[in-house]
PDB file of N, CA and C in Angstrom:
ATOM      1  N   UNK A   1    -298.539-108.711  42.627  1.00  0.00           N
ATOM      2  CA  UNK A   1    -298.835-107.830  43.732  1.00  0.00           C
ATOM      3  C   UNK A   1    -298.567-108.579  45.035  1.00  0.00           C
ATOM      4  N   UNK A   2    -297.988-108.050  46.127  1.00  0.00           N
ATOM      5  CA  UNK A   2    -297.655-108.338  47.302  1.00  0.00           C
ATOM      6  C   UNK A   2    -298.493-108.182  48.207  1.00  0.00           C
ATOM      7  N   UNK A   3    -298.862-109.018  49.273  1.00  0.00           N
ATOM      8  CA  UNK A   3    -300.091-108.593  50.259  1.00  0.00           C
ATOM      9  C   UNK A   3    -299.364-108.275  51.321  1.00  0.00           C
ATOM     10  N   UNK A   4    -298.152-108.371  51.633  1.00  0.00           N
ATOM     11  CA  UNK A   4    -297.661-107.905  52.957  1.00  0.00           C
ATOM     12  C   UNK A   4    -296.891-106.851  52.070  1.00  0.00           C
ATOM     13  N   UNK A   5    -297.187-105.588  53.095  1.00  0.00           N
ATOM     14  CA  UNK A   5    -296.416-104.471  52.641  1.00  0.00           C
ATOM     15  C   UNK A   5    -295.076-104.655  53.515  1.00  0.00           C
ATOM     16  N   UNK A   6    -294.148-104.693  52.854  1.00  0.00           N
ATOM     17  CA  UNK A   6    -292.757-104.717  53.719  1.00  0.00           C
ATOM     18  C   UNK A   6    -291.582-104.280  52.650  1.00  0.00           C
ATOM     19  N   UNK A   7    -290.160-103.742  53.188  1.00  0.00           N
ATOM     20  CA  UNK A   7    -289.337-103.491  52.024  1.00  0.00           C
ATOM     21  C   UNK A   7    -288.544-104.501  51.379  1.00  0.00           C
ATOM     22  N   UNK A   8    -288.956-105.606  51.551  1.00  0.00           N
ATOM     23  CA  UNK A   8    -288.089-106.755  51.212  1.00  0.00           C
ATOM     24  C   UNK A   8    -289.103-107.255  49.867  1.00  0.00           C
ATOM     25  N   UNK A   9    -290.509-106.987  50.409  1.00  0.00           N
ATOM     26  CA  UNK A   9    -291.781-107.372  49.107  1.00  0.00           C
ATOM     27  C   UNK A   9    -292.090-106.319  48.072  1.00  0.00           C
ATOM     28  N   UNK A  10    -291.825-104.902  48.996  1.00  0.00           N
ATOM     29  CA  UNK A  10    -291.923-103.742  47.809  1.00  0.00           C
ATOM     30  C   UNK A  10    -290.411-103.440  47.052  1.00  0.00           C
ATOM     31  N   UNK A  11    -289.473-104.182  46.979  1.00  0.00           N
ATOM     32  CA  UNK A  11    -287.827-104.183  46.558  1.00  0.00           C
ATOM     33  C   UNK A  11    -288.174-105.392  44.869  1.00  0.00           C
ATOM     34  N   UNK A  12    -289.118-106.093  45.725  1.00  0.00           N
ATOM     35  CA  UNK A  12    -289.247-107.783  44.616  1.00  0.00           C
ATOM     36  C   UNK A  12    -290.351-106.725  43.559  1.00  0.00           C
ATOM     37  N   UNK A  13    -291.459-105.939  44.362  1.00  0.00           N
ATOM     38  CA  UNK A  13    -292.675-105.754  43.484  1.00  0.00           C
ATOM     39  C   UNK A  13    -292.098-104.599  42.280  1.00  0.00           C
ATOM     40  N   UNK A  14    -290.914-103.596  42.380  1.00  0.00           N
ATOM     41  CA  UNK A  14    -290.599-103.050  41.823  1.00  0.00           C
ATOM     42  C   UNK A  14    -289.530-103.277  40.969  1.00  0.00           C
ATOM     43  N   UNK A  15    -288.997-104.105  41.051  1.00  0.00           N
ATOM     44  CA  UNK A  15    -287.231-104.965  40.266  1.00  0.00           C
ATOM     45  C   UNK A  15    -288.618-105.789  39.282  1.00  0.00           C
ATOM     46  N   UNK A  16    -289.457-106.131  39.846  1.00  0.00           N
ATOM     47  CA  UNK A  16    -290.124-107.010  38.864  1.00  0.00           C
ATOM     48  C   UNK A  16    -291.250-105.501  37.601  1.00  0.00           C
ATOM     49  N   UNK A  17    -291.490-104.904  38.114  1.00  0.00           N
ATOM     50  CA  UNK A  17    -291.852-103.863  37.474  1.00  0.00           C
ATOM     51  C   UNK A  17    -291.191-103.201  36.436  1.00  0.00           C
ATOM     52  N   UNK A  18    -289.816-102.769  37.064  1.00  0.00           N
ATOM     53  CA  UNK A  18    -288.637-101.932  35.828  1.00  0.00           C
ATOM     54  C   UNK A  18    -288.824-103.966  35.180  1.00  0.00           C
ATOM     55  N   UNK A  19    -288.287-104.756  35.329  1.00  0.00           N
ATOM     56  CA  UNK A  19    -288.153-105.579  34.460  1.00  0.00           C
ATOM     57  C   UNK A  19    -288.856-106.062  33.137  1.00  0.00           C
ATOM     58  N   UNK A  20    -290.154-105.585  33.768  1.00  0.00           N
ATOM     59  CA  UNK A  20    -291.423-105.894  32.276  1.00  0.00           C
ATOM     60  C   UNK A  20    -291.279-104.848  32.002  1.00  0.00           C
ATOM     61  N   UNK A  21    -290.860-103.749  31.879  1.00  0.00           N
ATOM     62  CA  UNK A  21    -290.568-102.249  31.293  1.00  0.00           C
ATOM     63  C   UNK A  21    -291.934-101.307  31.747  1.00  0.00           C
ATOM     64  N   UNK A  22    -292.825-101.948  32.583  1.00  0.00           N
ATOM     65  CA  UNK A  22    -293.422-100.934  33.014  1.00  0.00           C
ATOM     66  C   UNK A  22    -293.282 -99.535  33.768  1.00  0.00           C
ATOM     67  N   UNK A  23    -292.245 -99.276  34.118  1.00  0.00           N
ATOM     68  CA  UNK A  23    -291.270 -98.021  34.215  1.00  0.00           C
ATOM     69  C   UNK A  23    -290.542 -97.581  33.626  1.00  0.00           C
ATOM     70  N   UNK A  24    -290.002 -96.489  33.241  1.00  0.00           N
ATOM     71  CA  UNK A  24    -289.416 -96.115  32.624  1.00  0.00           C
ATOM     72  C   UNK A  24    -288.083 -95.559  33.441  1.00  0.00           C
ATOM     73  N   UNK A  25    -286.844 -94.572  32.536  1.00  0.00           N
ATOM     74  CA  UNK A  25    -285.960 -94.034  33.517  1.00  0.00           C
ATOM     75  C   UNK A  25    -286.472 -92.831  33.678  1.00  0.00           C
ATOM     76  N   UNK A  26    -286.116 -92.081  35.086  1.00  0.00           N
ATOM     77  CA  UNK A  26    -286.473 -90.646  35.031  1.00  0.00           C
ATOM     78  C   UNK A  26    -285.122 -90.202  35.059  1.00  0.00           C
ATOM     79  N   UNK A  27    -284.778 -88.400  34.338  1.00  0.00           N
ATOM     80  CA  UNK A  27    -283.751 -87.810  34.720  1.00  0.00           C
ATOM     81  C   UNK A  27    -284.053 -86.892  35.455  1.00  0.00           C
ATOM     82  N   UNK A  28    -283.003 -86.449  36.126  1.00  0.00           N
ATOM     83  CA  UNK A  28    -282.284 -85.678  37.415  1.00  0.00           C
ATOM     84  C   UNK A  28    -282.115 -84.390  36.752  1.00  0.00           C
ATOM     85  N   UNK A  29    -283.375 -83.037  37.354  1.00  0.00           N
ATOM     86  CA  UNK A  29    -283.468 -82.024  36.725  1.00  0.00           C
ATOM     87  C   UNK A  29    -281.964 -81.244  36.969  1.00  0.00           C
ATOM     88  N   UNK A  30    -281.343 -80.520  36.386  1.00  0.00           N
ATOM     89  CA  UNK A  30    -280.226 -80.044  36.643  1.00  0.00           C
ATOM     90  C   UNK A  30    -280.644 -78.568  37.936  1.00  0.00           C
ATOM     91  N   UNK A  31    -279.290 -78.257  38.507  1.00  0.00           N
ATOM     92  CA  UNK A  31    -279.752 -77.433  39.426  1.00  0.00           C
ATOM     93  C   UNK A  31    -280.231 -76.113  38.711  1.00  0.00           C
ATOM     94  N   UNK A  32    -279.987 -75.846  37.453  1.00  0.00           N
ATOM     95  CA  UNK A  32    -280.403 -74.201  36.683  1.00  0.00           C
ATOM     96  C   UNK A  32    -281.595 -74.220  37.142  1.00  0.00           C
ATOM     97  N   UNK A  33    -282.448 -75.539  36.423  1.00  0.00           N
ATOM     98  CA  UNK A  33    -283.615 -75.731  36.095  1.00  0.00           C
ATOM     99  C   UNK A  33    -284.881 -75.430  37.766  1.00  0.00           C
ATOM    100  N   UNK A  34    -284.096 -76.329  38.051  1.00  0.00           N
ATOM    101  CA  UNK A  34    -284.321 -76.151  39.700  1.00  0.00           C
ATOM    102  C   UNK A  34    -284.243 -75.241  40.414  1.00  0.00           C
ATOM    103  N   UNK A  35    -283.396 -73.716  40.197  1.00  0.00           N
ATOM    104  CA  UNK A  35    -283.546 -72.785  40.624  1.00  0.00           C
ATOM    105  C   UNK A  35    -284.222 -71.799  39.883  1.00  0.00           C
ATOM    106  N   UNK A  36    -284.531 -72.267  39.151  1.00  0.00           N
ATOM    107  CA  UNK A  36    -285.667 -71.708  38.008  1.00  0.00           C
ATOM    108  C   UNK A  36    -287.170 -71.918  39.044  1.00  0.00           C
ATOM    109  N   UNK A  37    -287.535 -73.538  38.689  1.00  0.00           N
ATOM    110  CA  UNK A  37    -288.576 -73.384  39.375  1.00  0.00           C
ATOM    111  C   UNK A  37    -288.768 -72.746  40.712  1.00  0.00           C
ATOM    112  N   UNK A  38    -287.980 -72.972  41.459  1.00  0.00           N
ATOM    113  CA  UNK A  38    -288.433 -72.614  43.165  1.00  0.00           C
ATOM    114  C   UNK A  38    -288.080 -71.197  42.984  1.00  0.00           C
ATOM    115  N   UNK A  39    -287.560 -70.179  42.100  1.00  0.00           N
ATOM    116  CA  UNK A  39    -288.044 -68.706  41.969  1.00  0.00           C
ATOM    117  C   UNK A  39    -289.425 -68.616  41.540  1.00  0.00           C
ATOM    118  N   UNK A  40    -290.372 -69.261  40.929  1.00  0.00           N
ATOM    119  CA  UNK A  40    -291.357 -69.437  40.363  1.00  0.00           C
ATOM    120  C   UNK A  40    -292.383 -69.621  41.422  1.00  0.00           C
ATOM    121  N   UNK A  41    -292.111 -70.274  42.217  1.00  0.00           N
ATOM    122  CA  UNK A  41    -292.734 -70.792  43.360  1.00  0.00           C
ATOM    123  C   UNK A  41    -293.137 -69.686  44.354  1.00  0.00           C
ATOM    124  N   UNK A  42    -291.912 -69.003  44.697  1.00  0.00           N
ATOM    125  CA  UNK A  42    -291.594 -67.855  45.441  1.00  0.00           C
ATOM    126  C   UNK A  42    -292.335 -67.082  45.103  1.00  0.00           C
ATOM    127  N   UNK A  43    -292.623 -66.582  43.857  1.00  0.00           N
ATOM    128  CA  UNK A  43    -293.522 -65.551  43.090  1.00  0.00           C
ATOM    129  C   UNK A  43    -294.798 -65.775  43.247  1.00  0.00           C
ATOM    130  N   UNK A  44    -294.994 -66.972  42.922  1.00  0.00           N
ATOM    131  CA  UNK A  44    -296.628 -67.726  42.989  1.00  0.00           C
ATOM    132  C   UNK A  44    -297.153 -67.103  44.618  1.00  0.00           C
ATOM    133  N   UNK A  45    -296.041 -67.168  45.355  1.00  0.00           N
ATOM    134  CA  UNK A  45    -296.630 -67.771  46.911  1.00  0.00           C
ATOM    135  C   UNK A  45    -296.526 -66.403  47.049  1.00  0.00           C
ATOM    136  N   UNK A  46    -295.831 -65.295  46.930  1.00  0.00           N
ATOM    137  CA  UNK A  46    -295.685 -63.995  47.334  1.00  0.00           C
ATOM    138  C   UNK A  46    -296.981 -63.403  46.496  1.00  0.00           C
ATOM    139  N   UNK A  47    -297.126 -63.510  45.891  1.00  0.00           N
ATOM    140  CA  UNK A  47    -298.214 -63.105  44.883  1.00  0.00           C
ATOM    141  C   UNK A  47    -299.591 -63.329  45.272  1.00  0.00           C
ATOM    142  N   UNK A  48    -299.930 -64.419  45.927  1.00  0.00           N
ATOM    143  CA  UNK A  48    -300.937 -65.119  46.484  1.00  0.00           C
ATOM    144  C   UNK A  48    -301.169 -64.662  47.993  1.00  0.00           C
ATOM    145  N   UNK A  49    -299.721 -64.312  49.029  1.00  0.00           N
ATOM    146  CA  UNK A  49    -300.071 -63.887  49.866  1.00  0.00           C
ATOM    147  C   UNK A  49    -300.526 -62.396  49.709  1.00  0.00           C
ATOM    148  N   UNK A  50    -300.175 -61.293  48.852  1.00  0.00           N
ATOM    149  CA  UNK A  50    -299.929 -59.975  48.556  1.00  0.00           C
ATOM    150  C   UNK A  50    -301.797 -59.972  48.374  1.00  0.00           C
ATOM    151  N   UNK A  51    -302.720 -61.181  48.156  1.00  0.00           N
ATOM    152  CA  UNK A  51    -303.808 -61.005  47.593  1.00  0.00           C
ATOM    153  C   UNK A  51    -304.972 -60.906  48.695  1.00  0.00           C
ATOM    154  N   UNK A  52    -304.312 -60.937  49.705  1.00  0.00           N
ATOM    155  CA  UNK A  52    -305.184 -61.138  51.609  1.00  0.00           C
ATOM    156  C   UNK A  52    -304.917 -59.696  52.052  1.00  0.00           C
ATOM    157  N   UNK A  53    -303.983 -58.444  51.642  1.00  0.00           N
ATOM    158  CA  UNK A  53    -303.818 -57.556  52.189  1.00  0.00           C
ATOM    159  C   UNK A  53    -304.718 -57.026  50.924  1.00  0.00           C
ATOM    160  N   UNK A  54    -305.141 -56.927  50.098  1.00  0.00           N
ATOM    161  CA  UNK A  54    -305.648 -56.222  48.992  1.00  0.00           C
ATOM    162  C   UNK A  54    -306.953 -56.518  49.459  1.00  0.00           C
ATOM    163  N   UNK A  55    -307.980 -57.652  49.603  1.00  0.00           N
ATOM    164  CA  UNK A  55    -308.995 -58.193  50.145  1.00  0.00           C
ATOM    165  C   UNK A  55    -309.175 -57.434  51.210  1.00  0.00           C
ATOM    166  N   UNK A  56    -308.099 -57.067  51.944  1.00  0.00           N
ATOM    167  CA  UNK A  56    -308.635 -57.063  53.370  1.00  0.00           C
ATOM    168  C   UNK A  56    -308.979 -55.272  53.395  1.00  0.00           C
ATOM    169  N   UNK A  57    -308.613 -54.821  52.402  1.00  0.00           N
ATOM    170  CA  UNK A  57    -308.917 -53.481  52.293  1.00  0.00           C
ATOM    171  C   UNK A  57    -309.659 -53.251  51.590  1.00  0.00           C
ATOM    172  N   UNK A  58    -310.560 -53.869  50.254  1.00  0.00           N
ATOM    173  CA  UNK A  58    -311.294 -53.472  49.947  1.00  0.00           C
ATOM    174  C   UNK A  58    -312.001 -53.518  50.753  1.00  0.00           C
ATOM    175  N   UNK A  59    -312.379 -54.467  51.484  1.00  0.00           N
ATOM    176  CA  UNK A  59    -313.595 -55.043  52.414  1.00  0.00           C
ATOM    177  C   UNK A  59    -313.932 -54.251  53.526  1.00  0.00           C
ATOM    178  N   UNK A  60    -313.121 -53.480  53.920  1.00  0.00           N
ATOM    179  CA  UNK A  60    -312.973 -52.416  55.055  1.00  0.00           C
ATOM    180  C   UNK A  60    -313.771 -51.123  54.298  1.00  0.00           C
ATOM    181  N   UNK A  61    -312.915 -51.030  53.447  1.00  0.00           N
ATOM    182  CA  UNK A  61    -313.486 -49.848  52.164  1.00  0.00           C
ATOM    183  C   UNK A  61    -315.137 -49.741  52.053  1.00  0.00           C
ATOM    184  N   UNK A  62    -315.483 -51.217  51.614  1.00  0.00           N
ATOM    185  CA  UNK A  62    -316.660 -51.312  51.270  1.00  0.00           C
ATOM    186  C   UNK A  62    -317.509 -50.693  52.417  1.00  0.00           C
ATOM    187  N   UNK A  63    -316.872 -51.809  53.521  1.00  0.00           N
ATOM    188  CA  UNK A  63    -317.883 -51.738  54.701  1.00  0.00           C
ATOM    189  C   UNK A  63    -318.130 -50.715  55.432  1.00  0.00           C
ATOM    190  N   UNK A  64    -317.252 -49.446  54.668  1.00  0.00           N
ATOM    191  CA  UNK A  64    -317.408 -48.007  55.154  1.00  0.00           C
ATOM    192  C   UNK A  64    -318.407 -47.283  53.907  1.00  0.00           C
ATOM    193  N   UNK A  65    -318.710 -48.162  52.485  1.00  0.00           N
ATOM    194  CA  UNK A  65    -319.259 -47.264  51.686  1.00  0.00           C
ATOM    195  C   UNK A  65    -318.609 -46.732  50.769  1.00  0.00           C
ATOM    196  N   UNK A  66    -317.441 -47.322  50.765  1.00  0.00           N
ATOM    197  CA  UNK A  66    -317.037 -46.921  49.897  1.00  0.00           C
ATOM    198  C   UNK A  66    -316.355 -47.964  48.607  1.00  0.00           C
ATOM    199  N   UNK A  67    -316.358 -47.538  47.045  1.00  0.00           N
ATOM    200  CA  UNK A  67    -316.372 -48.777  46.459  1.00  0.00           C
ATOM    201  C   UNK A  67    -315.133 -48.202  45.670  1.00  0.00           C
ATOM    202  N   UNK A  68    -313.987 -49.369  45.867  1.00  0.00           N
ATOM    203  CA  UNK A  68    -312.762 -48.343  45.278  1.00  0.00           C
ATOM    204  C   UNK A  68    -312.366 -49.143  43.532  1.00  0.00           C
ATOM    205  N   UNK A  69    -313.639 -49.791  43.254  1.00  0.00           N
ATOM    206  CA  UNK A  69    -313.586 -50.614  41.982  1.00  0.00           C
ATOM    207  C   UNK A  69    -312.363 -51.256  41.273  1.00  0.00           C
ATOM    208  N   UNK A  70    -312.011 -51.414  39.967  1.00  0.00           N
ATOM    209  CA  UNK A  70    -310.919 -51.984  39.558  1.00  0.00           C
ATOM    210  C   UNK A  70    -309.831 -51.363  39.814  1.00  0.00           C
ATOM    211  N   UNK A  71    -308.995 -51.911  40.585  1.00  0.00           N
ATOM    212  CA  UNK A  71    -307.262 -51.767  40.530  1.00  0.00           C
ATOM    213  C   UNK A  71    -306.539 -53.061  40.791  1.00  0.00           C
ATOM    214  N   UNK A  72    -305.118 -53.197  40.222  1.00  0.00           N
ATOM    215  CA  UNK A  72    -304.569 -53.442  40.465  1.00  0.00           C
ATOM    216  C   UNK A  72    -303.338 -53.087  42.046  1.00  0.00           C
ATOM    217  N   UNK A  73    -302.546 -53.640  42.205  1.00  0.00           N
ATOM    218  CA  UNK A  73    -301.846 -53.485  43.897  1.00  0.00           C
ATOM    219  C   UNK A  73    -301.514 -51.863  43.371  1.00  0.00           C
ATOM    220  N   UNK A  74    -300.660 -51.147  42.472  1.00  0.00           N
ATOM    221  CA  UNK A  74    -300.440 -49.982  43.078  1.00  0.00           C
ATOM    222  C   UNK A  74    -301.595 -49.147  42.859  1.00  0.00           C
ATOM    223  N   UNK A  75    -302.667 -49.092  41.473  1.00  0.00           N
ATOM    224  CA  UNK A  75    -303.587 -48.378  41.938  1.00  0.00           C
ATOM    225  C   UNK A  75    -304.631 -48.572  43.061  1.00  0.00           C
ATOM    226  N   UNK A  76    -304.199 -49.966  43.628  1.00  0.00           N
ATOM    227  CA  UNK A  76    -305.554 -49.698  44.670  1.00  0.00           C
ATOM    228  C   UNK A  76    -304.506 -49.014  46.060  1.00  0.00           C
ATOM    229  N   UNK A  77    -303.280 -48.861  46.528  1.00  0.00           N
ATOM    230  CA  UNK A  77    -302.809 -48.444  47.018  1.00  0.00           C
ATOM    231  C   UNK A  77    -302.768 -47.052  47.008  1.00  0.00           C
ATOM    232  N   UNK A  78    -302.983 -46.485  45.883  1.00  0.00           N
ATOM    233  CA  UNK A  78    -303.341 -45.010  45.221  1.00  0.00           C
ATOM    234  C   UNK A  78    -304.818 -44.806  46.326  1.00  0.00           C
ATOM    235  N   UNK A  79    -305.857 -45.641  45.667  1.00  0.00           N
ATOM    236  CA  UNK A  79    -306.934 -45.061  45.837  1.00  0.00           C
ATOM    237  C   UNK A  79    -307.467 -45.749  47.275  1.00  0.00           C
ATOM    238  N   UNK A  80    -306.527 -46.438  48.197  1.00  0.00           N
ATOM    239  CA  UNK A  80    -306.424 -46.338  49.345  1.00  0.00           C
ATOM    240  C   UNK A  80    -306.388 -45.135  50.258  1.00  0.00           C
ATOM    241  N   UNK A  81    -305.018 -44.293  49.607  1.00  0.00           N
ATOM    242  CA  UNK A  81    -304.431 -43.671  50.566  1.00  0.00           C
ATOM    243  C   UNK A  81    -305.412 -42.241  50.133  1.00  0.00           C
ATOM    244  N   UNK A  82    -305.809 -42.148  48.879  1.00  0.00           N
ATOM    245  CA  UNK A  82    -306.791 -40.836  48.473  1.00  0.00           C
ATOM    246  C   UNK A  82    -308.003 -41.309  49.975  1.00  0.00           C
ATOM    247  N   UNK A  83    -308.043 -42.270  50.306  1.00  0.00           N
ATOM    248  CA  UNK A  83    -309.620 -42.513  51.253  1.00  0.00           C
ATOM    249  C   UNK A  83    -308.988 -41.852  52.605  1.00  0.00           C
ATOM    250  N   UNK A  84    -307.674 -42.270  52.749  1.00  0.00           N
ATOM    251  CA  UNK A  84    -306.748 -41.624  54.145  1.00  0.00           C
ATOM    252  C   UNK A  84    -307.049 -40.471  53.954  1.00  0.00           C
ATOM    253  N   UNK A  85    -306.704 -39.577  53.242  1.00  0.00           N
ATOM    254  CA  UNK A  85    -306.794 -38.340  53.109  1.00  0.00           C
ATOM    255  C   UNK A  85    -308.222 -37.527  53.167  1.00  0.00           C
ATOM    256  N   UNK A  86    -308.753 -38.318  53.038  1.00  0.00           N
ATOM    257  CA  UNK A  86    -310.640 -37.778  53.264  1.00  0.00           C
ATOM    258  C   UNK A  86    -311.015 -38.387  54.939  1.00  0.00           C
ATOM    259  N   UNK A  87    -310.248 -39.552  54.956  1.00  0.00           N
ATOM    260  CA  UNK A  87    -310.739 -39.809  56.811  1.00  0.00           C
ATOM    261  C   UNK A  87    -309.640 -40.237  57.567  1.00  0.00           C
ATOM    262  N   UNK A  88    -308.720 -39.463  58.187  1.00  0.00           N
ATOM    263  CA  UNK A  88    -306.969 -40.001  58.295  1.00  0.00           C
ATOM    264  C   UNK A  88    -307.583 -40.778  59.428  1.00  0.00           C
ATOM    265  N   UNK A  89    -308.727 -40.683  60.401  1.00  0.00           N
ATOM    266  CA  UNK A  89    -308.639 -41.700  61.331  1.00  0.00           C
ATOM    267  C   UNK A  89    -308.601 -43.315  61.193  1.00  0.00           C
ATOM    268  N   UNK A  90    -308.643 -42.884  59.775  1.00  0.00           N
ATOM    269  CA  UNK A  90    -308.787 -44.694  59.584  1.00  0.00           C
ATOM    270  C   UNK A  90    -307.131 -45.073  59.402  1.00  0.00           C
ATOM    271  N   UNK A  91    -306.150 -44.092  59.743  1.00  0.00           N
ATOM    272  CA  UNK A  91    -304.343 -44.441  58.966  1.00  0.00           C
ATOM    273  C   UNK A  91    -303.946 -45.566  59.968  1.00  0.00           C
ATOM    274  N   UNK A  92    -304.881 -45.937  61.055  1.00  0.00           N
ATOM    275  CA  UNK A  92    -304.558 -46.382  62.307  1.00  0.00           C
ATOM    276  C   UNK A  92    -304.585 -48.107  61.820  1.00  0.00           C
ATOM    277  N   UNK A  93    -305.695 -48.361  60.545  1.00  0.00           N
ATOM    278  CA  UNK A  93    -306.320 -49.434  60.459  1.00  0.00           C
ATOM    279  C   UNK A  93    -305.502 -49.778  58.884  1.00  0.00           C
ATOM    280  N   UNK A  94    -305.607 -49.128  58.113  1.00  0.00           N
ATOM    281  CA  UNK A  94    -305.158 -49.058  56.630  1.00  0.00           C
ATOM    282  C   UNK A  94    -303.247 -49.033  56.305  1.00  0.00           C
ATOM    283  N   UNK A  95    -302.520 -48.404  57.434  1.00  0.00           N
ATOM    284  CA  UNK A  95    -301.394 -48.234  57.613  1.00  0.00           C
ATOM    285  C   UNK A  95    -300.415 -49.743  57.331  1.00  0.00           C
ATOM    286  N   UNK A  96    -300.901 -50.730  58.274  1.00  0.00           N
ATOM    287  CA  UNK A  96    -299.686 -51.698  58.607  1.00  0.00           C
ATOM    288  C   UNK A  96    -300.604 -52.768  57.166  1.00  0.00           C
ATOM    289  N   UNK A  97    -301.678 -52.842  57.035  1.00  0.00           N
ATOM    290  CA  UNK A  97    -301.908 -53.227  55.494  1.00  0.00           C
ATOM    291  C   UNK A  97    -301.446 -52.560  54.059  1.00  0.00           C
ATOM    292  N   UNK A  98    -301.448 -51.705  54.375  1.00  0.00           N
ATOM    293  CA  UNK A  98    -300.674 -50.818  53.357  1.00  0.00           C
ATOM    294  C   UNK A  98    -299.082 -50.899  53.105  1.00  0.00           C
ATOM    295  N   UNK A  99    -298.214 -51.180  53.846  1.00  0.00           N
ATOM    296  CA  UNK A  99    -296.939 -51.356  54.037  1.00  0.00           C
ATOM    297  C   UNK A  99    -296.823 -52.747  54.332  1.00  0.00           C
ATOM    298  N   UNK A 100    -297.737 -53.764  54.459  1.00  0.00           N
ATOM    299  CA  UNK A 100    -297.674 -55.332  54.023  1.00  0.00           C
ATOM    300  C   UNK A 100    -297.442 -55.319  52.797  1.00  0.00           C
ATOM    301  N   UNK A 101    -298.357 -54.948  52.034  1.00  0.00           N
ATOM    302  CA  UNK A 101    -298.762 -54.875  50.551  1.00  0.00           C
ATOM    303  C   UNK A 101    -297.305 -54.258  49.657  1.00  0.00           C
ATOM    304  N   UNK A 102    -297.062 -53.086  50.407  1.00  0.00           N
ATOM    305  CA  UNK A 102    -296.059 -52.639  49.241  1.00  0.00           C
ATOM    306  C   UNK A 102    -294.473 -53.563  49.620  1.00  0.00           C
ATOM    307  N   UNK A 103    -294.039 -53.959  50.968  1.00  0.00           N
ATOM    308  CA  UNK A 103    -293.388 -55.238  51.060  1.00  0.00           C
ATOM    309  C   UNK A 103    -293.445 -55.956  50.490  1.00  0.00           C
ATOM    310  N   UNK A 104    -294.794 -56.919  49.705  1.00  0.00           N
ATOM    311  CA  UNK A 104    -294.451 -57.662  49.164  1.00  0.00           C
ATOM    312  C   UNK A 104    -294.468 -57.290  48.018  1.00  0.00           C
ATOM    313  N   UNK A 105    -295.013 -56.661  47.163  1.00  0.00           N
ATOM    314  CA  UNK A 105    -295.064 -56.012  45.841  1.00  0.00           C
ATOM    315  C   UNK A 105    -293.538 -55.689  45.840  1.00  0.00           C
ATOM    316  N   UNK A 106    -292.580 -55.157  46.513  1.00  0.00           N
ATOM    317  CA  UNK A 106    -290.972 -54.899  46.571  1.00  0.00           C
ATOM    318  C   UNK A 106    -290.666 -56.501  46.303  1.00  0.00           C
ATOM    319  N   UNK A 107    -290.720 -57.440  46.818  1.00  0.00           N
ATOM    320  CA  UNK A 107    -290.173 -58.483  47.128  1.00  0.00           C
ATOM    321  C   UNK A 107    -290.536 -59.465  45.515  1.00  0.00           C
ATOM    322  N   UNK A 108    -291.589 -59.229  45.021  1.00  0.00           N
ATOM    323  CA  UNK A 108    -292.513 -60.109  43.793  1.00  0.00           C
ATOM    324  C   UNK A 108    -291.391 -59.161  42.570  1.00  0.00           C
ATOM    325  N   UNK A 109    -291.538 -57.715  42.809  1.00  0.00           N
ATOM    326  CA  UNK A 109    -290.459 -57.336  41.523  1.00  0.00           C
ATOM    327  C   UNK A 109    -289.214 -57.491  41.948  1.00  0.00           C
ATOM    328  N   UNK A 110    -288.254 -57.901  43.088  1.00  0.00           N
ATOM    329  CA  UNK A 110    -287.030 -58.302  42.956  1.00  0.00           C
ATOM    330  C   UNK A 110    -286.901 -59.764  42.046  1.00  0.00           C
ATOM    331  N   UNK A 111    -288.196 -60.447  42.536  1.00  0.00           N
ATOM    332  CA  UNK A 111    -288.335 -61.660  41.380  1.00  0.00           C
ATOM    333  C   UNK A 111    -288.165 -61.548  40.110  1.00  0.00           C
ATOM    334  N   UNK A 112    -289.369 -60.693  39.679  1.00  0.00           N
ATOM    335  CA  UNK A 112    -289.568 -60.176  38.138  1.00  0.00           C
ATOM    336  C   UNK A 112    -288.553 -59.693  37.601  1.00  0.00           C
ATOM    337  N   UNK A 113    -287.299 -59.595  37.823  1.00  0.00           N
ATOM    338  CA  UNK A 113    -286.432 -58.943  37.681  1.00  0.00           C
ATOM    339  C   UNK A 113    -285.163 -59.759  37.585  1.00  0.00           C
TER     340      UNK A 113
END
């Protein structure tokens, strides 16, 4: 082990490392693989954001009394817009969350796909 960190001591601490075989080789994922994952990623992260516009409407929902229980994104989008239709003054508040949501739900099945 080296007490001065420098690249001339961390060059010696690692040549001496692969040398006792305490490293091994790594390989170089091919690009398929690689565009594999970072679609994966994309999904994860679209998926995860899609989950703050769903939150943000039940919570509105609730805090009006109303409990729109288990759904998933298109049935709770269903039983969103059934609440529009009983109080349209709320289309003002529910609208640009509503068309977040189905944006990304468009965008997560161009993935799935």
């Amino acid at each position: 082990m080296r007490i001065n960190k420098s690249d001339p001591n961390d060059a010696k601490g690692l040549a001496e490392m692969a040398r006792m075989g305490w490293y091994r080789e790594a390989a170089v994922k091919g690009a398929e693989i690689w565009k594999t994952r970072s679609m994966l990623a994309a999904r994860t992260k679209l998926v995860n954001l899609r989950r703050d516009p769903d939150n943000q409407m039940r919570g509105l929902c609730k805090g009006l009394g109303i409990v729109l229980g288990k759904a998933g994104s298109t049935n709770l989008a269903r039983k969103v817009n059934a609440v529009l239709v009983e109080a349209p003054d709320l289309q003002d508040i529910f609208a640009p969350l509503l068309l977040a949501q189905s944006c990304l739900t468009a965008q997560i099945e161009k993935l799935d796909r």
